[in-house]
N, C-alpha and C. Protein backbone atom coordinates (compact mmCIF):
# COMPACT_ATOMS: atom_id res chain seq x y z
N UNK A 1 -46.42 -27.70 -13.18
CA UNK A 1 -45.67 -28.10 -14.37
C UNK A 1 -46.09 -29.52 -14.74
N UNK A 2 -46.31 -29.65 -16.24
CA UNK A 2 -47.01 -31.03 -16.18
C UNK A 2 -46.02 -32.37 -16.66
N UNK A 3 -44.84 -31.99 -17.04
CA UNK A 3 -43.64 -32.93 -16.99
C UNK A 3 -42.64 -32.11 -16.08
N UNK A 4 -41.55 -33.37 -15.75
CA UNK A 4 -40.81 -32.93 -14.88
C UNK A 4 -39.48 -32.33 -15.67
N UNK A 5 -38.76 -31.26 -15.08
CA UNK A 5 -37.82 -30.15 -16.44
C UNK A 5 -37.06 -31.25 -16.90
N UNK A 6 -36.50 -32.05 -16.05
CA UNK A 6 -36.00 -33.17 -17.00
C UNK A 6 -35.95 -33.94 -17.94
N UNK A 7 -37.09 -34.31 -18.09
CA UNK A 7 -37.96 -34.88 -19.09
C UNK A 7 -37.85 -33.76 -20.06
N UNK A 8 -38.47 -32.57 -20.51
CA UNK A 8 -38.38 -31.86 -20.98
C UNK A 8 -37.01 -31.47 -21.90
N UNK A 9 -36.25 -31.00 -20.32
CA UNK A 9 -34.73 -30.76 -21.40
C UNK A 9 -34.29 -32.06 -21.96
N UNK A 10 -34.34 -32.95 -21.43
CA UNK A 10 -34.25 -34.27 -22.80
C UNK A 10 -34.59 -34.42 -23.84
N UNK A 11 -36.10 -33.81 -23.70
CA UNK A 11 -36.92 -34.25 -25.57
C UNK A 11 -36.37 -33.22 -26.26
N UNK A 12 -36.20 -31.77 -25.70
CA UNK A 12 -35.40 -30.87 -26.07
C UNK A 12 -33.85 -30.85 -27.15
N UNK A 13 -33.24 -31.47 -26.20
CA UNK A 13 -32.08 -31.56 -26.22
C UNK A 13 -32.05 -32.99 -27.34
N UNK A 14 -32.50 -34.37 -27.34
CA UNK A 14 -32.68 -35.31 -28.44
C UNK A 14 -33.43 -34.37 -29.42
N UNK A 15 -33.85 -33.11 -29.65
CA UNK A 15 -35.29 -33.21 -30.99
C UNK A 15 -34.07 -32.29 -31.90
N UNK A 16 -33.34 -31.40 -30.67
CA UNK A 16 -31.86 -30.53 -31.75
C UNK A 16 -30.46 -31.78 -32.02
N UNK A 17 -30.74 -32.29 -31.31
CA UNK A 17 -29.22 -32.87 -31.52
C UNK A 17 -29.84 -34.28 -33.21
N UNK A 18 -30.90 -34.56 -33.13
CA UNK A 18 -31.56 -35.57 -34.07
C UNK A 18 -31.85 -34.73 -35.53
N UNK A 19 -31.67 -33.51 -35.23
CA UNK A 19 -31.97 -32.70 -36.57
C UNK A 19 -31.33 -32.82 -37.73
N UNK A 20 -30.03 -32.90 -36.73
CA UNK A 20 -29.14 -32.73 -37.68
C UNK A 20 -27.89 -34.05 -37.55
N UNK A 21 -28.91 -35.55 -37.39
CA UNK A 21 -28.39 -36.58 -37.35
C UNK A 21 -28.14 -36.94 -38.92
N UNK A 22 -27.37 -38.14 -39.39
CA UNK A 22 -27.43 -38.62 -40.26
C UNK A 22 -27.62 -40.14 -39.97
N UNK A 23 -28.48 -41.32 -41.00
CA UNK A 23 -29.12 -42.24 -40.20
C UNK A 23 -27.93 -43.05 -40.29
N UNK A 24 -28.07 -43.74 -39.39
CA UNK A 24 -26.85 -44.96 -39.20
C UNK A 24 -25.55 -44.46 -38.70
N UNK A 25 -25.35 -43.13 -38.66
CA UNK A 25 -24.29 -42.78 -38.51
C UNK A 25 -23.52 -42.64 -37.24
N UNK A 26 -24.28 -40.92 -36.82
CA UNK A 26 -24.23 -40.47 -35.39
C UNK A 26 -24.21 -38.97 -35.55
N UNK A 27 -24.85 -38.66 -34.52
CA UNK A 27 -25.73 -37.29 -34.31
C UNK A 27 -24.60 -35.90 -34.05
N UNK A 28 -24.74 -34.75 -34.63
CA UNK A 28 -23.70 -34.33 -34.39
C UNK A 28 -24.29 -32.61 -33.74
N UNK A 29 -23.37 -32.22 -33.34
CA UNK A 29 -23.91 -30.65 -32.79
C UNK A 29 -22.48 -29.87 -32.85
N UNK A 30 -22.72 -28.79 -33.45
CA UNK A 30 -22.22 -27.83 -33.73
C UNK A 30 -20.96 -27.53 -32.35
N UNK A 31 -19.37 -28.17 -32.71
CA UNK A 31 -18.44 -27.98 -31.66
C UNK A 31 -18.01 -29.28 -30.76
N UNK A 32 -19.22 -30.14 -31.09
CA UNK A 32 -18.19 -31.31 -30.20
C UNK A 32 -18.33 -32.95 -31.34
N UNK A 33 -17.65 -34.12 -31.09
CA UNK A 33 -17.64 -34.38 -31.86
C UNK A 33 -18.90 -35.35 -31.80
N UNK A 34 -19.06 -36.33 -33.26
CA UNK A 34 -19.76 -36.95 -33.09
C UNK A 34 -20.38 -38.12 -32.82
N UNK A 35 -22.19 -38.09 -32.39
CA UNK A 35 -21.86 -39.26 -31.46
C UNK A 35 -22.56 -40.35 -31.93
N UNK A 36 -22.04 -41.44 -32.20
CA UNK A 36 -22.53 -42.50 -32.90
C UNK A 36 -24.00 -43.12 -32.55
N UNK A 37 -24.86 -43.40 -33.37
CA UNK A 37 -26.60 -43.84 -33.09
C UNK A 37 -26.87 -44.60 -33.97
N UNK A 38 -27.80 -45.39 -33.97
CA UNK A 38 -29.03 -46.22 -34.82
C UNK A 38 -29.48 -45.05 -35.05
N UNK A 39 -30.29 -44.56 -36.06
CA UNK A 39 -31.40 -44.41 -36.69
C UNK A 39 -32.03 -44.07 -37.79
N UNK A 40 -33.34 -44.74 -37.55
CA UNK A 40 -34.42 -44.66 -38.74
C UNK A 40 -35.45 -43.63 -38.77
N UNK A 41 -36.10 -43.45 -39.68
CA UNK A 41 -37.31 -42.70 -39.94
C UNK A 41 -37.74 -43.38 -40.59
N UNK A 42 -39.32 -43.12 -40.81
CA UNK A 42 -40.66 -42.78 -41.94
C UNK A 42 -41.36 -42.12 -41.36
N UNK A 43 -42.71 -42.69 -42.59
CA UNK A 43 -43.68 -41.60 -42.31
C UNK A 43 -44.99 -43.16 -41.93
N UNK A 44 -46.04 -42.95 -40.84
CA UNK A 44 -46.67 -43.50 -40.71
C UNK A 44 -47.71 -43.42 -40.87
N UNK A 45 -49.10 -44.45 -41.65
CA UNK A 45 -50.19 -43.79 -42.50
C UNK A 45 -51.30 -43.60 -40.82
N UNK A 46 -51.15 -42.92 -40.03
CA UNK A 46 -51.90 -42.99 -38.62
C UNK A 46 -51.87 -41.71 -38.22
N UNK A 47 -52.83 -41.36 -37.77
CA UNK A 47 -53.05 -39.83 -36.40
C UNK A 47 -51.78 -40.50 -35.00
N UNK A 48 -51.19 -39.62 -34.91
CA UNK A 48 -50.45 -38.97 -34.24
C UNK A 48 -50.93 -40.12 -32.74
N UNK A 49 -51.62 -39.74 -32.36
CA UNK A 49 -52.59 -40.28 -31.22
C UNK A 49 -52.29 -41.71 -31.02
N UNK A 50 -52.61 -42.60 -32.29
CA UNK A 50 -52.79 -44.41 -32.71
C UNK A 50 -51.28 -44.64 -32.20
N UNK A 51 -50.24 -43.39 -33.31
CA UNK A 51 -48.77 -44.26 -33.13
C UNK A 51 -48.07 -43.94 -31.46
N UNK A 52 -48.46 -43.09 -31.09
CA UNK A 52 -48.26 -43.06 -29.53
C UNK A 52 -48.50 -44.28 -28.66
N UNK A 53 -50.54 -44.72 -29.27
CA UNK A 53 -50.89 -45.38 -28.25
C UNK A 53 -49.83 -47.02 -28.26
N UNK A 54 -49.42 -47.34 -29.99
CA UNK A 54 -48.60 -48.38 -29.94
C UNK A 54 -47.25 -48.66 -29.11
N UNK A 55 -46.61 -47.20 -29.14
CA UNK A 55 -45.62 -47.41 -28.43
C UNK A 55 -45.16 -47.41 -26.97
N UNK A 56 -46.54 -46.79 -26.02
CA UNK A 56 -46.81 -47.13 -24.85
C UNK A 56 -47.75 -47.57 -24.02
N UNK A 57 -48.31 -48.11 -24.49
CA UNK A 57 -48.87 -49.22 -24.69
C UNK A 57 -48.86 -50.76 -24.56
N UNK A 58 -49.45 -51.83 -23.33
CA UNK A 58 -48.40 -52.72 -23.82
C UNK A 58 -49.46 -53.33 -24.55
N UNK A 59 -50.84 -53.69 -24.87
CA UNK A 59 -51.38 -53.57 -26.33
C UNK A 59 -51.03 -53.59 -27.37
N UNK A 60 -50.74 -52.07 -27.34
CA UNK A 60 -50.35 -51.51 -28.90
C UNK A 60 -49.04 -51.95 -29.28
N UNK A 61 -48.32 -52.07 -28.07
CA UNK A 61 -46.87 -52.80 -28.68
C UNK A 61 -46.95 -54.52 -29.11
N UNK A 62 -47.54 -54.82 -28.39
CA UNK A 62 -48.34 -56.10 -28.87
C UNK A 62 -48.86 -56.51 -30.06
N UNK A 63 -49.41 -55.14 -30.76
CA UNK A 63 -49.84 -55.13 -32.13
C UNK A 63 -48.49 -54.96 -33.70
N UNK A 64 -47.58 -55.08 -32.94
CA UNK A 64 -45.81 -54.62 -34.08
C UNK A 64 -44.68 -55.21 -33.21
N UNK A 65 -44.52 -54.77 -32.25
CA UNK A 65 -43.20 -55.12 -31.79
C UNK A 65 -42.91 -56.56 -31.32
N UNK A 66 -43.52 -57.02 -30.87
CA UNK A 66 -43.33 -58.35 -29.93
C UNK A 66 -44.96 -58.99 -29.60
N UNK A 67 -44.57 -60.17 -29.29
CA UNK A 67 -45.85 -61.22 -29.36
C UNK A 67 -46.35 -61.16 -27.42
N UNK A 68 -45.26 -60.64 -26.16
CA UNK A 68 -45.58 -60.09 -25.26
C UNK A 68 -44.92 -58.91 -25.30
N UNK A 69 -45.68 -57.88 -24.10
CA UNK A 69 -45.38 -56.60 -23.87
C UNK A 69 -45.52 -56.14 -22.59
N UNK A 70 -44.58 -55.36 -21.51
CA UNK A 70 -45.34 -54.93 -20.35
C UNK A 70 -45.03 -53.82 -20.50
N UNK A 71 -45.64 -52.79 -20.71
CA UNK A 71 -45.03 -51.44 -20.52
C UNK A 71 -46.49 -50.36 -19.87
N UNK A 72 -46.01 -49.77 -18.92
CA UNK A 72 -46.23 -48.56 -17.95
C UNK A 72 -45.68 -47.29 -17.98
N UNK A 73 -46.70 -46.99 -18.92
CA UNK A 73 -46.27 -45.02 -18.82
C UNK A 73 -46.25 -44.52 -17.62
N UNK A 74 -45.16 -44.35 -17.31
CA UNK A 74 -44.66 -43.38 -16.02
C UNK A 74 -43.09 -43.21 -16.02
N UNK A 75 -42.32 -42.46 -15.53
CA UNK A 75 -40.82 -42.64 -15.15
C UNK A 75 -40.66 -43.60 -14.34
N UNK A 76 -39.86 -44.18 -14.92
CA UNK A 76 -39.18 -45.48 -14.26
C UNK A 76 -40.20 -46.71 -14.59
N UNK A 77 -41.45 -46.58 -15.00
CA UNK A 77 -42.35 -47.50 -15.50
C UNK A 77 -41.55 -48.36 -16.34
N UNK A 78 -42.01 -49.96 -16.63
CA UNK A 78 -41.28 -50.66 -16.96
C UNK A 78 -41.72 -50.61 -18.85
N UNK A 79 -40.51 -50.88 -19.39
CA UNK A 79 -40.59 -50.68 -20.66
C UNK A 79 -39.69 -52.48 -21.26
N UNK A 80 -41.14 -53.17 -20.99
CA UNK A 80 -40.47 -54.58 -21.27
C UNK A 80 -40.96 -55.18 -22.65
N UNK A 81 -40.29 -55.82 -23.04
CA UNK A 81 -40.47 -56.17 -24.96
C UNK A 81 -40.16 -57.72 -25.09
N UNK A 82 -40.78 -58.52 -24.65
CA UNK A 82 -40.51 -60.06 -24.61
C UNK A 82 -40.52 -60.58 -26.30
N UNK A 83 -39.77 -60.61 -27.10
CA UNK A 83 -39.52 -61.45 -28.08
C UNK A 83 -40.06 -62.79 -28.46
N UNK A 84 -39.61 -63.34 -27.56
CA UNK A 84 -39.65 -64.68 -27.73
C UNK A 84 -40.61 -65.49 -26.41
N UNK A 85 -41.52 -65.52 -26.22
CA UNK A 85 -42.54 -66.04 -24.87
C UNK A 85 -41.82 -66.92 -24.18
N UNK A 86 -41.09 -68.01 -24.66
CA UNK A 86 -40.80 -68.95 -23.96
C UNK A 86 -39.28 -69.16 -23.68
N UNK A 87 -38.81 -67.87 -23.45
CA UNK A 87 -37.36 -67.65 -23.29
C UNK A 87 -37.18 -65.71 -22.92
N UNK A 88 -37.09 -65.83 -21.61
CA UNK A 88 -37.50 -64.50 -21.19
C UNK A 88 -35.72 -63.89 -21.14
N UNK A 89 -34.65 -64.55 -21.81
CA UNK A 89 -33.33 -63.98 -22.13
C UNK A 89 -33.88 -63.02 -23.32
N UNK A 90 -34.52 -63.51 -24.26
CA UNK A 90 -34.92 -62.91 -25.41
C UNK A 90 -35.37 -61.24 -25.66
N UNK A 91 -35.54 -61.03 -24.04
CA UNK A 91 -36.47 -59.61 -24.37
C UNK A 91 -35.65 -58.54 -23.41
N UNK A 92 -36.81 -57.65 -23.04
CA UNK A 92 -35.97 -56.50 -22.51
C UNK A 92 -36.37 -56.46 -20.84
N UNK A 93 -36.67 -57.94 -19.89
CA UNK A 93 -37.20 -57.66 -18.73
C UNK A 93 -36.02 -56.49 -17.79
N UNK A 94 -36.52 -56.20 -16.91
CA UNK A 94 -36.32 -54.95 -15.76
C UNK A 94 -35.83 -53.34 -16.83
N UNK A 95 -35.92 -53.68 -17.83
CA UNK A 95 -35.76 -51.96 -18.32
C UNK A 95 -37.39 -51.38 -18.02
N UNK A 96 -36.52 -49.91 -17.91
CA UNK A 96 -37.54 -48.92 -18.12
C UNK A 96 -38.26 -47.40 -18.77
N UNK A 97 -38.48 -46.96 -18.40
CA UNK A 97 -38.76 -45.55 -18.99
C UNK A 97 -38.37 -44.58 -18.72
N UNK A 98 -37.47 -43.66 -19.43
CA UNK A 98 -36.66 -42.82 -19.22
C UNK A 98 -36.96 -41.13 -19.01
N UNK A 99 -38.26 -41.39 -20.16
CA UNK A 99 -38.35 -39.78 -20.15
C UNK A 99 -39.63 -40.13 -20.75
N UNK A 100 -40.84 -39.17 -21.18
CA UNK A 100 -41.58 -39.07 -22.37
C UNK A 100 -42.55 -37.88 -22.57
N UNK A 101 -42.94 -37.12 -23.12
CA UNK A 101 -43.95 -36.22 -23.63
C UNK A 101 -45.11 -36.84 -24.81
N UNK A 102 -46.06 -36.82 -23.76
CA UNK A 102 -47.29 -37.14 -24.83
C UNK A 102 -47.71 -36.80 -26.28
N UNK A 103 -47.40 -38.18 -26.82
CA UNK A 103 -47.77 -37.89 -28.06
C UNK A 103 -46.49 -37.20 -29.28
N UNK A 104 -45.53 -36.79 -28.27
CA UNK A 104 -44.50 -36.13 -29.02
C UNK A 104 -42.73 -36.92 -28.95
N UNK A 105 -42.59 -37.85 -28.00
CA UNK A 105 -41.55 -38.70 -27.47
C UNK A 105 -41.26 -39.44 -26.72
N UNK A 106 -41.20 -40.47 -26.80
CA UNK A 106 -40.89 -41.35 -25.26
C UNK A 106 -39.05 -42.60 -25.54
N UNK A 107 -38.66 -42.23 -24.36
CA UNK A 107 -37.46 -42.64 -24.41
C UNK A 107 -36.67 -44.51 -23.10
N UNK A 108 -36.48 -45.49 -23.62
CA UNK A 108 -36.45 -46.11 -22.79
C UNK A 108 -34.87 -46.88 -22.98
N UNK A 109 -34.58 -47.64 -21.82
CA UNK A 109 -33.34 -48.45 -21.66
C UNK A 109 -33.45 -49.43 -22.59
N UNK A 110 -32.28 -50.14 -23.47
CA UNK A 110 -32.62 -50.86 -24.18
C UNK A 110 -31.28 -51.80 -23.65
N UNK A 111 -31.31 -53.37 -24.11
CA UNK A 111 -30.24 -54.30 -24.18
C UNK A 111 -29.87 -54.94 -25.42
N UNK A 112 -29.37 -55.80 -25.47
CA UNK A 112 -29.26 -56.77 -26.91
C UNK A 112 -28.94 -58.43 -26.28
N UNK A 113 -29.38 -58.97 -27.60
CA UNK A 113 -29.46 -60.30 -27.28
C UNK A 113 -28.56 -61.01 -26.41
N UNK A 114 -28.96 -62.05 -25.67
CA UNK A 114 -27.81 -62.51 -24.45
C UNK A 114 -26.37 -63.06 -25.52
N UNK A 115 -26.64 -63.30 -26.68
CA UNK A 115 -25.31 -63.65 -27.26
C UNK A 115 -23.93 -62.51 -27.46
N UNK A 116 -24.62 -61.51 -26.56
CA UNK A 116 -23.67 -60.04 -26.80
C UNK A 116 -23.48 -59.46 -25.44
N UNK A 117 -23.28 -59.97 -24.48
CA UNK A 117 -23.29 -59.65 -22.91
C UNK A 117 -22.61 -58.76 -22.96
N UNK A 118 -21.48 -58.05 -23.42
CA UNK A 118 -20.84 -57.05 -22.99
C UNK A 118 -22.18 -55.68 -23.76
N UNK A 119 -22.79 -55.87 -24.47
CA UNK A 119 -23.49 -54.60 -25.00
C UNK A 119 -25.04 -54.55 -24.42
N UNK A 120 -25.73 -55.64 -23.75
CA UNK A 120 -26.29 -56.04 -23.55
C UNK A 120 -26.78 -55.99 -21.67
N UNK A 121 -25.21 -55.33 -21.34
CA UNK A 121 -25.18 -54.99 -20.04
C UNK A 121 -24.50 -53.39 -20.12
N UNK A 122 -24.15 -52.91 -21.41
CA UNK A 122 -23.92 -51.97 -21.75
C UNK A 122 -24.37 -50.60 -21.60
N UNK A 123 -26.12 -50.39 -20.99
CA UNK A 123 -26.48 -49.35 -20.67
C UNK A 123 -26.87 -48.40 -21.81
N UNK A 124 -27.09 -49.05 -23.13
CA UNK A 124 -27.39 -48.12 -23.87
C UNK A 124 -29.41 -47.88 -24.03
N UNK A 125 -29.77 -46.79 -24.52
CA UNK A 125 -31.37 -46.77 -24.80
C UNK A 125 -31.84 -45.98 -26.11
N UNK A 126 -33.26 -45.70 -25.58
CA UNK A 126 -33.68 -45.33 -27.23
C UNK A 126 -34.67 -44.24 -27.51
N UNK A 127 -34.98 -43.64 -28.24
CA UNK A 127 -35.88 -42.28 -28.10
C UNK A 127 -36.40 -42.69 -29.23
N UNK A 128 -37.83 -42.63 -29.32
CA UNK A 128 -39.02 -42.83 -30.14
C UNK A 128 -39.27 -41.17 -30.17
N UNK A 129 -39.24 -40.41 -31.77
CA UNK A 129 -40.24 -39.12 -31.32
C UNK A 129 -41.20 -39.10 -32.69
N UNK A 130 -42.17 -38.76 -32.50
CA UNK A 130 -43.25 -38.58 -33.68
C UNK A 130 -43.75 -37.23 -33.75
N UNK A 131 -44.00 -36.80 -35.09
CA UNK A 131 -44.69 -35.37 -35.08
C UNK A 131 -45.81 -35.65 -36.43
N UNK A 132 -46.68 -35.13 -36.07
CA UNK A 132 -47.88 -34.84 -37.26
C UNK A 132 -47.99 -34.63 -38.13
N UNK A 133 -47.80 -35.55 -39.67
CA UNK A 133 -47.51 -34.78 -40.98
C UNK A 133 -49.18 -34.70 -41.54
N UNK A 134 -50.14 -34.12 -41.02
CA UNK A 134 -50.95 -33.70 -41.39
C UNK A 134 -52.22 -34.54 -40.49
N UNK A 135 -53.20 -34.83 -41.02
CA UNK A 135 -54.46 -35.52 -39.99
C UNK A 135 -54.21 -37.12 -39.82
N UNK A 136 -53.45 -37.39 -40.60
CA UNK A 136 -53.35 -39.27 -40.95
C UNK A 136 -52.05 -39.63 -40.88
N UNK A 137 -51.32 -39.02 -40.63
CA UNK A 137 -50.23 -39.35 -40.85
C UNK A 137 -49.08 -39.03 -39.90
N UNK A 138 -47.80 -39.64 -39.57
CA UNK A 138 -46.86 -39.42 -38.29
C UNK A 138 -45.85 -39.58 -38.98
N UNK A 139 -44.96 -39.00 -38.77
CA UNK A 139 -43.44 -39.03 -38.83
C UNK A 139 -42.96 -39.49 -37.54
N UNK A 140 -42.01 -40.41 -37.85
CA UNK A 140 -41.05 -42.16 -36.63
C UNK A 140 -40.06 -41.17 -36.62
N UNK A 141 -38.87 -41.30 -35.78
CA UNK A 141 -38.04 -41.30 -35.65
C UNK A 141 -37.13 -42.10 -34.60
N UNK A 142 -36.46 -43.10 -34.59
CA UNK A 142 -36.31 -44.06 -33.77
C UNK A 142 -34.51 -43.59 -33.58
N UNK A 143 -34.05 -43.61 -32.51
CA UNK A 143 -32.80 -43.05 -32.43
C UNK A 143 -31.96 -44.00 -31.17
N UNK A 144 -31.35 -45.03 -31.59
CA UNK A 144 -30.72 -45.81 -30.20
C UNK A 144 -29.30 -45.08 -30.27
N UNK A 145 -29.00 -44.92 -28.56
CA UNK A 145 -27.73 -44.27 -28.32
C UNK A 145 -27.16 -44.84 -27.68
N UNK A 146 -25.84 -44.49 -26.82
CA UNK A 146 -25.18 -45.04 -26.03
C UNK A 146 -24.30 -45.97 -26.32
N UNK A 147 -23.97 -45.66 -27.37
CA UNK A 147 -22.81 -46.98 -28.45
C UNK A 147 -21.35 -46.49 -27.52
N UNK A 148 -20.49 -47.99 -27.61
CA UNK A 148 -19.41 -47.70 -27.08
C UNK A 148 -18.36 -48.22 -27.78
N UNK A 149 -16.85 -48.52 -28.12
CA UNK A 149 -16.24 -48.99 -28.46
C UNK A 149 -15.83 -50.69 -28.80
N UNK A 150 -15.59 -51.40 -30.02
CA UNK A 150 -15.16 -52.44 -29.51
C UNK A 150 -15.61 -53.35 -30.21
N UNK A 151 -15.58 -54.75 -30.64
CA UNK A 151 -15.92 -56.00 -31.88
C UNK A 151 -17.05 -56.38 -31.16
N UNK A 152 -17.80 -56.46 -30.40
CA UNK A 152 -18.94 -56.97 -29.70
C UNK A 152 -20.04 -55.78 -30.29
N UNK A 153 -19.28 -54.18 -29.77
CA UNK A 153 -20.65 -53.14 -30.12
C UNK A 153 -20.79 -53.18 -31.57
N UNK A 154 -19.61 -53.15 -32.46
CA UNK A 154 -19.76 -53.40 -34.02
C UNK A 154 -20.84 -54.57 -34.46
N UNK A 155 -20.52 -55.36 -33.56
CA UNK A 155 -21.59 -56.32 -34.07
C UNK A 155 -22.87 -56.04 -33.96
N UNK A 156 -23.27 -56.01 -32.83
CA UNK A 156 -24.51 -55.15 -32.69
C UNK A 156 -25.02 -53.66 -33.29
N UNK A 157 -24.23 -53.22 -33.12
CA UNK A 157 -24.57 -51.72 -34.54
C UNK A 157 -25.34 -52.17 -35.53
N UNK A 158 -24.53 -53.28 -36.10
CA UNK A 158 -24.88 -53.69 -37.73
C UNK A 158 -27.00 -54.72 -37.32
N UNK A 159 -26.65 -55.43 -35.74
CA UNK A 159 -27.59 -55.97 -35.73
C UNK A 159 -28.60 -54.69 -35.27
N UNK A 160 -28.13 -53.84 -34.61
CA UNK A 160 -29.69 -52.83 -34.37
C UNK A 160 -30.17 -52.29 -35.45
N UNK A 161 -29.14 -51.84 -36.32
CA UNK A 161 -29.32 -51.08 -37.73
C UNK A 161 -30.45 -51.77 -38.69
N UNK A 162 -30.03 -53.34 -38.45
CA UNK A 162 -31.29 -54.03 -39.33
C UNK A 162 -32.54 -53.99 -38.21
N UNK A 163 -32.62 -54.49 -37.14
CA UNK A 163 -33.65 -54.18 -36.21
C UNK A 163 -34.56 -53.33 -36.07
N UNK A 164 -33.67 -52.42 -36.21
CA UNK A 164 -35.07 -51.16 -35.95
C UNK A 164 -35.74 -50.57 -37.37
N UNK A 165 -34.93 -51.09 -38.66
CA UNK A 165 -35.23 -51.09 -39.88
C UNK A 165 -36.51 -51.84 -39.87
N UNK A 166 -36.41 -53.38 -39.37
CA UNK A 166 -37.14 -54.26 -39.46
C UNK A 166 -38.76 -54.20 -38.34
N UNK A 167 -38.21 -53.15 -37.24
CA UNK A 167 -39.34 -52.66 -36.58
C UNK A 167 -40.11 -51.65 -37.18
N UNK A 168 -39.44 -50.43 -37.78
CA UNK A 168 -40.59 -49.52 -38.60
C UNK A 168 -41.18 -50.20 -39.79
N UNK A 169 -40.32 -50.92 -40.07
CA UNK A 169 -41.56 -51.75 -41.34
C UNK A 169 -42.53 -52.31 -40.72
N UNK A 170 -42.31 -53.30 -39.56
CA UNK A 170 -43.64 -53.61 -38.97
C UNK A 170 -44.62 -52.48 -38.15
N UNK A 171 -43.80 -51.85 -37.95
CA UNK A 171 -44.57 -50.32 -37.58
C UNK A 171 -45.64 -49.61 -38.95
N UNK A 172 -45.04 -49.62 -40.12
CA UNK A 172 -45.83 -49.13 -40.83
C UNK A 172 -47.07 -50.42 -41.68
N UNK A 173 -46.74 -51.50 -41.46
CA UNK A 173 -47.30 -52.60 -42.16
C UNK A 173 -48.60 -52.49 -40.73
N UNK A 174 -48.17 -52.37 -39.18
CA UNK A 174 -49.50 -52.59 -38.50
C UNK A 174 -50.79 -51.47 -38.55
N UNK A 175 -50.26 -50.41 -39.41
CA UNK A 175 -51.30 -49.71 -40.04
C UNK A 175 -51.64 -49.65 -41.01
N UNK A 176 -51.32 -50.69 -42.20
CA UNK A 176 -51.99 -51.06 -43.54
C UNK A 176 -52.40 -52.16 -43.85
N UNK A 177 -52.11 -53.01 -42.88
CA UNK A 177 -52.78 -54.40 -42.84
C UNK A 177 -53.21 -54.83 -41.75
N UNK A 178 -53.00 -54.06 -40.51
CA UNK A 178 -53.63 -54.66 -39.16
C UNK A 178 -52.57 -54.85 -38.79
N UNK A 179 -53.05 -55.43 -36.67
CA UNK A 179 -51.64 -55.75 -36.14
C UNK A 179 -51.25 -57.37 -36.63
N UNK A 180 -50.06 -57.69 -36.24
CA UNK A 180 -49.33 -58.51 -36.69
C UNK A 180 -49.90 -59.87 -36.22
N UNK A 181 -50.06 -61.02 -36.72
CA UNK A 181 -50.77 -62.06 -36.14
C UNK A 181 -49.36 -62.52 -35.80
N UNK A 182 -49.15 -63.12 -34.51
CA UNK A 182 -47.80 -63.59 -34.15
C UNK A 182 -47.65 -65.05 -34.31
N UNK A 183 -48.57 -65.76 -34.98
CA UNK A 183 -48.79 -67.14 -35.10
C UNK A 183 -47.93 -67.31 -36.19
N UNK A 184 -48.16 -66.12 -37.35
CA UNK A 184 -47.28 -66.38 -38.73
C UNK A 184 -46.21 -65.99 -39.08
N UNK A 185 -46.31 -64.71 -37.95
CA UNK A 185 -44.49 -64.10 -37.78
C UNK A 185 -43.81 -64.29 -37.01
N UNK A 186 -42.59 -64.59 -37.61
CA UNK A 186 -41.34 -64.79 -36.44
C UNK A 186 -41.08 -63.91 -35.71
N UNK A 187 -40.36 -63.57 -34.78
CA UNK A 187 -39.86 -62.55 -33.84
C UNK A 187 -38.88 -61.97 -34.65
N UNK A 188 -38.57 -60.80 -33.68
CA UNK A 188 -38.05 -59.49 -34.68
C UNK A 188 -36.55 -60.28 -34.53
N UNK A 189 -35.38 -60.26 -35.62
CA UNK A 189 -34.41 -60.70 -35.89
C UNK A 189 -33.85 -61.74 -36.40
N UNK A 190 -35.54 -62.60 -36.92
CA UNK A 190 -34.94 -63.97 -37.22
C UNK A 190 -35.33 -63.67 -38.62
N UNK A 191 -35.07 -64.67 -39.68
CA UNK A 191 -35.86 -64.37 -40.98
C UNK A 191 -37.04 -63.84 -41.07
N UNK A 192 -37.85 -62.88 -41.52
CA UNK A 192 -38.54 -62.31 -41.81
C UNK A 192 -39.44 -62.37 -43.11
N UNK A 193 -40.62 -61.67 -43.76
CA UNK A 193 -40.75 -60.82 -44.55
C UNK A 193 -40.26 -59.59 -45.21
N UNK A 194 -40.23 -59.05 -43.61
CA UNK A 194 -39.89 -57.56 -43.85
C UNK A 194 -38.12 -57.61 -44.42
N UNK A 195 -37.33 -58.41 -44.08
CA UNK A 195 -36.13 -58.22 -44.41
C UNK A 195 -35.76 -58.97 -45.92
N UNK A 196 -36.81 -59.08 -46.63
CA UNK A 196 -36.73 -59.57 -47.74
C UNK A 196 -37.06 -58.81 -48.69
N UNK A 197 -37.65 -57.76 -48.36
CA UNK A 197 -38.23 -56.43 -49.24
C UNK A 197 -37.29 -55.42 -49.69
């Protein structure tokens, strides 16, 4: 077997329950109620293959997400997203990788900024899945879960909601203009470009 069933019934189980998500809202399935998520879509101008290699990758994540990257495809491989170089509160050190199928999903632990410690130690993560809209092109789907009650997670809702907005734009901008020179862009959450569009 070339993933483990776990892995499997996960991408499974996120690709029905995401079908019939609504974005920003929360994902719902037929009988129980529903469960609150981040997420975004587009469509990305890239083979299937490129937007994979960005997202596991620590390279390719290098090229959109963050100015450092450590990430190791494997379970439990580390899925780290340093923000800010010279302030290692900033990023995502000791998370890791949860699940993934090549080329079709990969899922990791996520935190939020140290100014939000209760959500931030919160245990929530995130499922990346892409599918092929023809030879050039990928369909994103970015889906953070694990929301919990409370004026701290509200806050953060509203901040992932712009976040991961602000990541598929740089997701789709590092395939129409190249990857991101990090000399001229700020890190993801501070003023932007992209959040001016």
């Amino acid at each position: 077997m070339k993933y483990p069933l776990t892995t499997m019934f996960l991408a499974a189980a996120v690709t029905v329950s995401a079908a019939t998500a609504q974005e920003g809202s929360g994902l719902t399935v037929p009988g129980t109620n529903p469960v609150r998520a981040v997420r975004v879509e587009g469509i990305i101008k890239a083979p299937v293959a490129e937007v994979w290699r960005v997202w596991t990758t620590s390279a390719g994540a290098e090229e959109f997400f963050a100015e450092k990257a450590n990430i190791q495809l494997a379970l439990n491989g580390p899925y780290e997203i340093q923000f800010d170089p010279k302030d290692e509160r900033s990023g995502t050190k000791g998370l890791k990788i949860l699940s993934y199928a090549p080329e079709e999903m990969i899922s990791f632990q996520w935190n939020a900024p140290p100014e939000m410690p209760e959500v931030r130690n919160g245990g929530t993560w995130v499922v990346v899945q892409m599918r092929p809209e023809g030879a050039d092109r990928t369909s994103v789907t970015i889906t953070h879960l694990g929301w919990k009650e409370g004026a701290e997670w509200d806050r953060a809702f509203v901040h992932f909601k712009r976040g991961w907005g602000d990541l598929m734009k740089r997701l789709e901008l590092r395939f129409t203009d190249g990857p991101i020179d990090w000399s001229k862009e700020p890190m993801m959450y501070q003023e932007s470009r992209f959040t001016k569009r």
